[in-house]
Each structure stands twice: as structure tokens, then as C-alpha cells.
PDB file of N, CA and C in Angstrom:
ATOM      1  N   UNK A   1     124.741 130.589 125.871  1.00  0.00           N
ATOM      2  CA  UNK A   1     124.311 131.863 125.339  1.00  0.00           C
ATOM      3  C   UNK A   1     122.972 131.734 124.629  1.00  0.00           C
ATOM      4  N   UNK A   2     122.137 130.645 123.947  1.00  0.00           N
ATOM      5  CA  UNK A   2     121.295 130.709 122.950  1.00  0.00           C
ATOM      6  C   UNK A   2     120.163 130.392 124.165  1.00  0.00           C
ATOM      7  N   UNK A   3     120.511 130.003 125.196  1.00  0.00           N
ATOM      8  CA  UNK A   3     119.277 129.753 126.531  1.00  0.00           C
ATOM      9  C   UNK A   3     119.212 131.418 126.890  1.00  0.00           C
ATOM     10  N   UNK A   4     120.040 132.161 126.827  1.00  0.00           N
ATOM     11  CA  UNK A   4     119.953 133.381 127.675  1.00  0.00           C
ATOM     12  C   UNK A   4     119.219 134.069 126.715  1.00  0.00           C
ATOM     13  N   UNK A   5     119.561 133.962 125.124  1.00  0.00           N
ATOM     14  CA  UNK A   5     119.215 135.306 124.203  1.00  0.00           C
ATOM     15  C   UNK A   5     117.593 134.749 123.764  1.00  0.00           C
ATOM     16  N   UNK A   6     117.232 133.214 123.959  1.00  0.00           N
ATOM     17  CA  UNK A   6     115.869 132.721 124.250  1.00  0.00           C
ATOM     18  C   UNK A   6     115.114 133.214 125.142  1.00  0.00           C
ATOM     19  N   UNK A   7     115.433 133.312 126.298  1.00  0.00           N
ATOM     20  CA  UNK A   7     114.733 134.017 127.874  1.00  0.00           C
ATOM     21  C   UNK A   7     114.653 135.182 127.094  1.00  0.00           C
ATOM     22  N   UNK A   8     115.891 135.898 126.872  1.00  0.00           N
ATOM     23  CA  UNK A   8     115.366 137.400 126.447  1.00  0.00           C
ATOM     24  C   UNK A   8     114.687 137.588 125.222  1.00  0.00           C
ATOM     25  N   UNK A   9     114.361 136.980 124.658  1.00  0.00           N
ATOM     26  CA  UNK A   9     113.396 136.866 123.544  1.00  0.00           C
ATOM     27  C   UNK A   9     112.008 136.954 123.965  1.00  0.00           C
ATOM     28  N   UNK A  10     112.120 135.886 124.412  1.00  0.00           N
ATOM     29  CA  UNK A  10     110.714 135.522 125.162  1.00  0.00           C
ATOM     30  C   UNK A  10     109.792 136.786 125.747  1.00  0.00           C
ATOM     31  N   UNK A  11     110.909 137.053 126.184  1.00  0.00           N
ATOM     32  CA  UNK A  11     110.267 138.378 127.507  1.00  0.00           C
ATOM     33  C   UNK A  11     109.909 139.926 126.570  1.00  0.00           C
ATOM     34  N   UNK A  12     110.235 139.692 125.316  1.00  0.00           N
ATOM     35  CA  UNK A  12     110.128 140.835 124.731  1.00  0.00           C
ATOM     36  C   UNK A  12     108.503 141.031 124.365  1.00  0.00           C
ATOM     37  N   UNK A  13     108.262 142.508 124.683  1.00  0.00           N
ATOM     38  CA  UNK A  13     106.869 142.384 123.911  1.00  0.00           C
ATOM     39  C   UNK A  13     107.107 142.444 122.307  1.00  0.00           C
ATOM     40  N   UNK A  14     105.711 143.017 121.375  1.00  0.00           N
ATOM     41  CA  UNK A  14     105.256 142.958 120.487  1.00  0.00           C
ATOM     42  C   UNK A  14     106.728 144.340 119.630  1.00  0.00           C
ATOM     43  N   UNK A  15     106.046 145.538 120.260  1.00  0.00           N
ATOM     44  CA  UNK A  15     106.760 146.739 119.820  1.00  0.00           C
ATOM     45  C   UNK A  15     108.186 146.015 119.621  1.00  0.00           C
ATOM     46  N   UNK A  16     109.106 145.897 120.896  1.00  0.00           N
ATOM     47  CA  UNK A  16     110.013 145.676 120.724  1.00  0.00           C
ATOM     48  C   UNK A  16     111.011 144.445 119.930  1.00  0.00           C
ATOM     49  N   UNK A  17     109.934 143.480 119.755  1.00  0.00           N
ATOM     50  CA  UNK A  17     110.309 142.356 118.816  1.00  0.00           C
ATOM     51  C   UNK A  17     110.189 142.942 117.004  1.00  0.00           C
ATOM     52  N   UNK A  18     109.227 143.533 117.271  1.00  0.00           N
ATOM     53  CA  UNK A  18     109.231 144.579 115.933  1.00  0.00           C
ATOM     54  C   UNK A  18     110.366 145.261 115.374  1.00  0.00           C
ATOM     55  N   UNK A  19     110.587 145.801 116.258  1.00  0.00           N
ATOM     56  CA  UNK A  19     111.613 147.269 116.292  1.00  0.00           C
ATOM     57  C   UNK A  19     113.101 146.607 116.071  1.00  0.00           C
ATOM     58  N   UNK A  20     112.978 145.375 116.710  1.00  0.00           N
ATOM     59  CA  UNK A  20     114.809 144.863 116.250  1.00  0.00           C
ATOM     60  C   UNK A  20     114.705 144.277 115.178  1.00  0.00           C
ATOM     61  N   UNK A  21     113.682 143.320 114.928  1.00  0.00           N
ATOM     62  CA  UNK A  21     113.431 142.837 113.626  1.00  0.00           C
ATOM     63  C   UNK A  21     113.701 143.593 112.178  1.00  0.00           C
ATOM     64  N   UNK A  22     112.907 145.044 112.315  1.00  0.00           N
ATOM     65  CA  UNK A  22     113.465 145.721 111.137  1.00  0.00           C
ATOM     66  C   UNK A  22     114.817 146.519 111.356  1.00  0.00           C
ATOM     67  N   UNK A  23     115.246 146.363 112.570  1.00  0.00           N
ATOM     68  CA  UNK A  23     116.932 146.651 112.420  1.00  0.00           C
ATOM     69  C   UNK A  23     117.733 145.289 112.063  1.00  0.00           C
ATOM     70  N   UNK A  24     117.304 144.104 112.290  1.00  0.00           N
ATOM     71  CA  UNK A  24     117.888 142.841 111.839  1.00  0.00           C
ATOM     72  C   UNK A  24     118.181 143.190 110.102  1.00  0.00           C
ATOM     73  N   UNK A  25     116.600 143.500 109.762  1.00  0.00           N
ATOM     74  CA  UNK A  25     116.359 143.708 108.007  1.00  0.00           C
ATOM     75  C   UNK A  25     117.429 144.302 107.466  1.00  0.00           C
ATOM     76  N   UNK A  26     117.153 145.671 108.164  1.00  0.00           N
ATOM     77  CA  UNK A  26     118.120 146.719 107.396  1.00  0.00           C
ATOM     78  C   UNK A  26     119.311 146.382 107.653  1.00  0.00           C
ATOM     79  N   UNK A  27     120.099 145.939 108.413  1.00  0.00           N
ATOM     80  CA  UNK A  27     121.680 145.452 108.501  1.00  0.00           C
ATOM     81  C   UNK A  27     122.104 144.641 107.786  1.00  0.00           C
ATOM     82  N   UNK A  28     121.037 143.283 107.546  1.00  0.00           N
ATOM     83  CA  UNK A  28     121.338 142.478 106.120  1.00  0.00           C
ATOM     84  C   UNK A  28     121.047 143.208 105.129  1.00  0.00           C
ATOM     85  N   UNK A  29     120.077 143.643 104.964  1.00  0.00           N
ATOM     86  CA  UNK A  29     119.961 144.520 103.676  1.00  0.00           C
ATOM     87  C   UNK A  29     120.924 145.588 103.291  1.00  0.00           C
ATOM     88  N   UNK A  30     121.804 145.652 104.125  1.00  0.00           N
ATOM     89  CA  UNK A  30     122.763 146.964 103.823  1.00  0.00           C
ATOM     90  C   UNK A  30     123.830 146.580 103.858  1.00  0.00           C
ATOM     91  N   UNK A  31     124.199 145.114 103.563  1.00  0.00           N
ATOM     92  CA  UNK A  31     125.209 144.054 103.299  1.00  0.00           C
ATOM     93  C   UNK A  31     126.477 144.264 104.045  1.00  0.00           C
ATOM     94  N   UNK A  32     127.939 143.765 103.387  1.00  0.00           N
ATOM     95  CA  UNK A  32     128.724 144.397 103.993  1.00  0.00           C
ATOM     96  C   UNK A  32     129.324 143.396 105.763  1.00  0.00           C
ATOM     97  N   UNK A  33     128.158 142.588 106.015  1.00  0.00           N
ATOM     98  CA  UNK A  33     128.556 141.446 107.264  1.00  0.00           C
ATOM     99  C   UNK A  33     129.319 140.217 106.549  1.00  0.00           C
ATOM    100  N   UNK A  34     129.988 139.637 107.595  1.00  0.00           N
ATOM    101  CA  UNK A  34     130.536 138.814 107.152  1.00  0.00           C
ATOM    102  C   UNK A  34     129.675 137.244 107.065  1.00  0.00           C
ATOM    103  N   UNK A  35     130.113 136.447 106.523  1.00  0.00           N
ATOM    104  CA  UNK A  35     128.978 135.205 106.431  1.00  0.00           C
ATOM    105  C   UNK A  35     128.834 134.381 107.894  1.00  0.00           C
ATOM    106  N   UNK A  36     129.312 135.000 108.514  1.00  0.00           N
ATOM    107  CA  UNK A  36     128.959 134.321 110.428  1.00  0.00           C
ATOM    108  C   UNK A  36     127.723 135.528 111.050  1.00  0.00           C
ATOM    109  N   UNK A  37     128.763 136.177 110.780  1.00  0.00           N
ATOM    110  CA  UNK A  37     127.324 137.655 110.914  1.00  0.00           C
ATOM    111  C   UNK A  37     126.159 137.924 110.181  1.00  0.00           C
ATOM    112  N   UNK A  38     126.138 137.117 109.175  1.00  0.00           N
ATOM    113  CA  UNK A  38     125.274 137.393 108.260  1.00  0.00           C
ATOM    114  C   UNK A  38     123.979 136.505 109.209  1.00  0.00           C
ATOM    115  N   UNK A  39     124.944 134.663 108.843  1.00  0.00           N
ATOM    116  CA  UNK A  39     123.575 133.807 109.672  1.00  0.00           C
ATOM    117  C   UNK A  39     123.426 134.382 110.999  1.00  0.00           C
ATOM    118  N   UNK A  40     124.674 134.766 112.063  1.00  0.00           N
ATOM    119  CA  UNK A  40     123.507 135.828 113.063  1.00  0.00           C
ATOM    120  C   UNK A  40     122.622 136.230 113.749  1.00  0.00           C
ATOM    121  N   UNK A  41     122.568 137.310 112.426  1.00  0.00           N
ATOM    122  CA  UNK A  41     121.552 137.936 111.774  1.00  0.00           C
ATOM    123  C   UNK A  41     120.493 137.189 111.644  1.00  0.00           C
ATOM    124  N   UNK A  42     120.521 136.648 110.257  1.00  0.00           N
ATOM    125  CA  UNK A  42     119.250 135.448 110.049  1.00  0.00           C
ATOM    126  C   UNK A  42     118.447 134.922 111.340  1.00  0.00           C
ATOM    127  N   UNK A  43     119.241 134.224 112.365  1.00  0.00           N
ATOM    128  CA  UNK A  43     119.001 133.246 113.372  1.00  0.00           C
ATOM    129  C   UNK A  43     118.244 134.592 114.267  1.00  0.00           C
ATOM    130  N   UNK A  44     118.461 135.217 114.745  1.00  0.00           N
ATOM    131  CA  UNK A  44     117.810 136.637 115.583  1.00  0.00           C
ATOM    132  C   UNK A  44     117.061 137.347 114.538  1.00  0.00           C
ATOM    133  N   UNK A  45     116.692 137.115 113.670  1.00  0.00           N
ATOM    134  CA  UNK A  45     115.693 137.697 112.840  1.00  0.00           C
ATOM    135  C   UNK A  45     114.445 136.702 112.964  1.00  0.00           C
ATOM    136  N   UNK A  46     115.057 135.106 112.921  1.00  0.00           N
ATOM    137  CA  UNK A  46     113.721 133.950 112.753  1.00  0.00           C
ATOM    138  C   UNK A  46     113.250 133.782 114.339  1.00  0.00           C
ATOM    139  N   UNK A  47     114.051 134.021 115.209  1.00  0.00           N
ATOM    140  CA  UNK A  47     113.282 134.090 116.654  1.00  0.00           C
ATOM    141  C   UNK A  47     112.775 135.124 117.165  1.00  0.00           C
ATOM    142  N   UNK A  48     112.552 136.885 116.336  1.00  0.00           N
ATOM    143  CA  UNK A  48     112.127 137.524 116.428  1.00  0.00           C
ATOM    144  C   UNK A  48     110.584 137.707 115.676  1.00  0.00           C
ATOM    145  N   UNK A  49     111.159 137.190 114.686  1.00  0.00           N
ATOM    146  CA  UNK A  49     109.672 137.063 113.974  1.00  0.00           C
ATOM    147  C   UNK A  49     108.703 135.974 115.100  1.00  0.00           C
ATOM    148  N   UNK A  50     109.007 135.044 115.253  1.00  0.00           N
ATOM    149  CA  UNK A  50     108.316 133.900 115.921  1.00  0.00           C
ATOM    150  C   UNK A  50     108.075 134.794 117.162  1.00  0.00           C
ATOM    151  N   UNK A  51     108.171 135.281 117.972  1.00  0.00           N
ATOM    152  CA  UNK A  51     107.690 136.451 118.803  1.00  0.00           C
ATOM    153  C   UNK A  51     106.795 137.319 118.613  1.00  0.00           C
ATOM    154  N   UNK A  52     107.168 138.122 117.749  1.00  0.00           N
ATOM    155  CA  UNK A  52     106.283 138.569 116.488  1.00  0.00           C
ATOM    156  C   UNK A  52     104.675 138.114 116.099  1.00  0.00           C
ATOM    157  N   UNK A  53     105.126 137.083 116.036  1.00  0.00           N
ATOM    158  CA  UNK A  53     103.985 135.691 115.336  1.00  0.00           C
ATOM    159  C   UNK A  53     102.775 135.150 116.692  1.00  0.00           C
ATOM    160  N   UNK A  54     104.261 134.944 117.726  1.00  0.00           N
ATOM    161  CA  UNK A  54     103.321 134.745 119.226  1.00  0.00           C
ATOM    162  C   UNK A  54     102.159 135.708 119.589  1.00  0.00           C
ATOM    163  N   UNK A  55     102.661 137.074 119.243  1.00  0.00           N
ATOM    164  CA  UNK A  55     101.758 138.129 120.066  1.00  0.00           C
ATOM    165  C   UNK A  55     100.677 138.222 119.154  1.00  0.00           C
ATOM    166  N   UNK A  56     100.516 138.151 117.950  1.00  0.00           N
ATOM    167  CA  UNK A  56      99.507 138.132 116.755  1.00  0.00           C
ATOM    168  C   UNK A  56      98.795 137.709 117.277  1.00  0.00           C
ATOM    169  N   UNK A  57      99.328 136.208 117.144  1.00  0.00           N
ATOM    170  CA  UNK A  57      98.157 135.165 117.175  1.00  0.00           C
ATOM    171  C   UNK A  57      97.666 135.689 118.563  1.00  0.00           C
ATOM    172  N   UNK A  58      98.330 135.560 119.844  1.00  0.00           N
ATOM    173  CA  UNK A  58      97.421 135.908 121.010  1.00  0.00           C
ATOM    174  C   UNK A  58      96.315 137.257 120.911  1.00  0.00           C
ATOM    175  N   UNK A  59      96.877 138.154 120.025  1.00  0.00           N
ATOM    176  CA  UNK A  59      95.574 139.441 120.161  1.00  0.00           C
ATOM    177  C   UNK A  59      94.480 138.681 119.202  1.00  0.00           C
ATOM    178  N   UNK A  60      94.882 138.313 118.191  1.00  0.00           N
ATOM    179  CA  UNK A  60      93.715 137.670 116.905  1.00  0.00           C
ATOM    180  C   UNK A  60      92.757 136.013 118.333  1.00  0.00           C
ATOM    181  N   UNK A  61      93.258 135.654 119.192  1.00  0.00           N
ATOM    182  CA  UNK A  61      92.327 134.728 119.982  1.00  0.00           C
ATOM    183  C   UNK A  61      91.706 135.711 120.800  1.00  0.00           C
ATOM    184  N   UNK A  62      92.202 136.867 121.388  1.00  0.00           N
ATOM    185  CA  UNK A  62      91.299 137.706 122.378  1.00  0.00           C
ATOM    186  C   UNK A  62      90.298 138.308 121.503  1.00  0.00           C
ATOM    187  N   UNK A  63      90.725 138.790 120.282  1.00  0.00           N
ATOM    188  CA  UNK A  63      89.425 139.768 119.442  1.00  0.00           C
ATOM    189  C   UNK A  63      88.671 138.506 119.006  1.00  0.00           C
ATOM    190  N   UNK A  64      88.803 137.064 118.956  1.00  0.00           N
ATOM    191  CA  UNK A  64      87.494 135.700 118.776  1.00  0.00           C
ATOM    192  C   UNK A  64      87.079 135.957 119.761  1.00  0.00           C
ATOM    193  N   UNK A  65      87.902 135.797 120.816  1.00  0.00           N
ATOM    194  CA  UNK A  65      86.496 135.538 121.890  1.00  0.00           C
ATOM    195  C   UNK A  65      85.932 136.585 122.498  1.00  0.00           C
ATOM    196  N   UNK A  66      86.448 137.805 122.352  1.00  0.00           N
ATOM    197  CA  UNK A  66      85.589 138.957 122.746  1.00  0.00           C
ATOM    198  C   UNK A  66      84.373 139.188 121.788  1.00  0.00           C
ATOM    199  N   UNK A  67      84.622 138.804 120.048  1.00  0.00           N
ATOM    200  CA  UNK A  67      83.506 138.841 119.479  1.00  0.00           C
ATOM    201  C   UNK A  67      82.812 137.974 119.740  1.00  0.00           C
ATOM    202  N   UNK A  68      83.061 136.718 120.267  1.00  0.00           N
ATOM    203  CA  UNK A  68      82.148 135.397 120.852  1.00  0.00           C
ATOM    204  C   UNK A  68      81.026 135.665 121.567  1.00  0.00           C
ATOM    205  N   UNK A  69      81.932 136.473 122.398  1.00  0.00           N
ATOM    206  CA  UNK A  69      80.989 136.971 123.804  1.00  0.00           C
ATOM    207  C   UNK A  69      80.108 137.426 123.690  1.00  0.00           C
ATOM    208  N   UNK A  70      80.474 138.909 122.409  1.00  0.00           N
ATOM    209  CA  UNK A  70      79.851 140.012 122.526  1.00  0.00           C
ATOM    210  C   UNK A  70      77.885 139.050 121.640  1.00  0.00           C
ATOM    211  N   UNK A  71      78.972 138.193 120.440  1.00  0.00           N
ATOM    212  CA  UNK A  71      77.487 137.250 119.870  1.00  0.00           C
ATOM    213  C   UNK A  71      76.608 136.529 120.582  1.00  0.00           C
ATOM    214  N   UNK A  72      77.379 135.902 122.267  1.00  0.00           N
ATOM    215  CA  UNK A  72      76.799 135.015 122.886  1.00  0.00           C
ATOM    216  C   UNK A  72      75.591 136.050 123.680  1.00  0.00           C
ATOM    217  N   UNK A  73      75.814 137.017 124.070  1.00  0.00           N
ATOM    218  CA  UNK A  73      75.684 138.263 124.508  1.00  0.00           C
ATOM    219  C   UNK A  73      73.942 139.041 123.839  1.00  0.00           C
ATOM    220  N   UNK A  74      74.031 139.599 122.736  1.00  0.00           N
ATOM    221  CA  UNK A  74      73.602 139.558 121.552  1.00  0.00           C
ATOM    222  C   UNK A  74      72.076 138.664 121.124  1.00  0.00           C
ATOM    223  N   UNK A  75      72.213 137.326 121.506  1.00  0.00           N
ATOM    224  CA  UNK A  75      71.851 136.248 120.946  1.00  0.00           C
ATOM    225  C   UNK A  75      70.931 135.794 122.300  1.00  0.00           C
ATOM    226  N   UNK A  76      71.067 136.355 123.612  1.00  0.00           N
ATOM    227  CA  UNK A  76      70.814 135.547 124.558  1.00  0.00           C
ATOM    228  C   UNK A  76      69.399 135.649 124.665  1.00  0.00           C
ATOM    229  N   UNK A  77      68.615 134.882 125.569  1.00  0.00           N
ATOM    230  CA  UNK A  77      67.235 135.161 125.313  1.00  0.00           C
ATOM    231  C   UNK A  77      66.301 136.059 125.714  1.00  0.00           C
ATOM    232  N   UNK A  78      66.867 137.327 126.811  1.00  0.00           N
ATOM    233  CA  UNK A  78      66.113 138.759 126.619  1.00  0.00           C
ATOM    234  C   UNK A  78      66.607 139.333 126.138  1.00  0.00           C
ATOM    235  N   UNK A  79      66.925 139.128 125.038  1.00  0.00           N
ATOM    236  CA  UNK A  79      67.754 140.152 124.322  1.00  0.00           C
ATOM    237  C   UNK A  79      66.783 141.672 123.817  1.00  0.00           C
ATOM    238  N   UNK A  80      66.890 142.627 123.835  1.00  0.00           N
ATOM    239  CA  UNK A  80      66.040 143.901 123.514  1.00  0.00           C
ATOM    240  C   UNK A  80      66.153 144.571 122.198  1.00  0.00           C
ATOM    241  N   UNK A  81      65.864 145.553 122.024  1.00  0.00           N
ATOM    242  CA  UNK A  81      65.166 146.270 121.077  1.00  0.00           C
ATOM    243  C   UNK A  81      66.327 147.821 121.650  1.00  0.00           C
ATOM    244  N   UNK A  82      66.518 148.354 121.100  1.00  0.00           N
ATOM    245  CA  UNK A  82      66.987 149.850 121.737  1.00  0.00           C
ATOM    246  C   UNK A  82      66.451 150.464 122.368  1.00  0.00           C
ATOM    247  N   UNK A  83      65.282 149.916 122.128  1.00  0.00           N
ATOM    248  CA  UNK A  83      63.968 150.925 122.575  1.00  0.00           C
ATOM    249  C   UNK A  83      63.930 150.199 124.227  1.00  0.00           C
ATOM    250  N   UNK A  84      64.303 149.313 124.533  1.00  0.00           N
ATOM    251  CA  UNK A  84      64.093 148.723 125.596  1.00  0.00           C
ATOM    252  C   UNK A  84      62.948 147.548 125.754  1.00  0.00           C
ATOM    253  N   UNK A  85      62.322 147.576 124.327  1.00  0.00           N
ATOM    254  CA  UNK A  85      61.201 146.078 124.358  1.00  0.00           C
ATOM    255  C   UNK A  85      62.194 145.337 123.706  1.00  0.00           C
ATOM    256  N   UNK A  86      61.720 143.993 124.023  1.00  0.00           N
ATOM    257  CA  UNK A  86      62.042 143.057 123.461  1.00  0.00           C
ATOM    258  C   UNK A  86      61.900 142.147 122.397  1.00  0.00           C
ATOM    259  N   UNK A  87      62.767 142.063 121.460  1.00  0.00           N
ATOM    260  CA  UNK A  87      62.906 141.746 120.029  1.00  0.00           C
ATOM    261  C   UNK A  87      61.831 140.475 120.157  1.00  0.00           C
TER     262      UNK A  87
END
């Protein structure tokens, strides 16, 4: 079972790793589980976050290197003027 609910982890995007995560929250937070249900909980909360964490980091490396580009870009050696002369 923890190989299957891994695959389906995996495969989740951003939104939806979100979206169970703060239903993970609020179910512990609204107490009332028992202490098997509780860890759970916990355990599908810490592999949701880490999902979570995956997609971050991957948008925060695309917005580096798109600003990379845009500097390499920018920087290159005809670079212009608005006006269309060159700086």
C-alpha cells in the first residue's frame, strides 16, 4: 500500500497536493482521531508537503533561468537602445 499511495503522490500536481494538505491540517486540528489515525494523518501530510516542496522548487528553477536568459539576452553584444540604436 505505501508503494501505491507513493505513485499517487507523485502524480499529484501542485493545486491538488495543496488542497489535501490543508484537509490533512484541519482533521488533525479538529482532533477527535484516534492515535493510529492521528500518525496517518501526520505521514500523508509529510509526503504531501514534500510534493508541495517538489513543485516550488521546480517553478523557483524555471523563473532562474528564464531570468538568466532574459539577462543573457539583455547583456548580449547588439544589444539596443528602444530607439533602435545601439547602446
Amino acid at each position: 500500500m505505501a508503494a501505491d499511495q507513493e505513485t499517487t503522490t507523485a502524480a499529484l500536481g501542485y493545486e491538488q497536493a495543496r488542497d489535501e494538505l490543508i484537509d490533512v491540517v484541519r482533521r488533525l486540528e479538529a482532533g477527535g482521531a484516534t492515535l493510529e489515525e492521528s500518525l496517518a494523518l501526520w505521514e500523508r501530510g509529510e509526503e504531501l508537503a514534500k510534493v508541495c516542496r517538489r513543485w516550488l522548487e521546480g517553478a523557483r528553477e524555471r523563473l532562474n533561468a528564464a531570468l538568466a536568459a532574459e539577462d543573457e539576452a539583455a547583456d548580449g553584444p547588439a544589444a539596443e537602445d528602444a530607439d533602435g540604436t545601439e547602446a
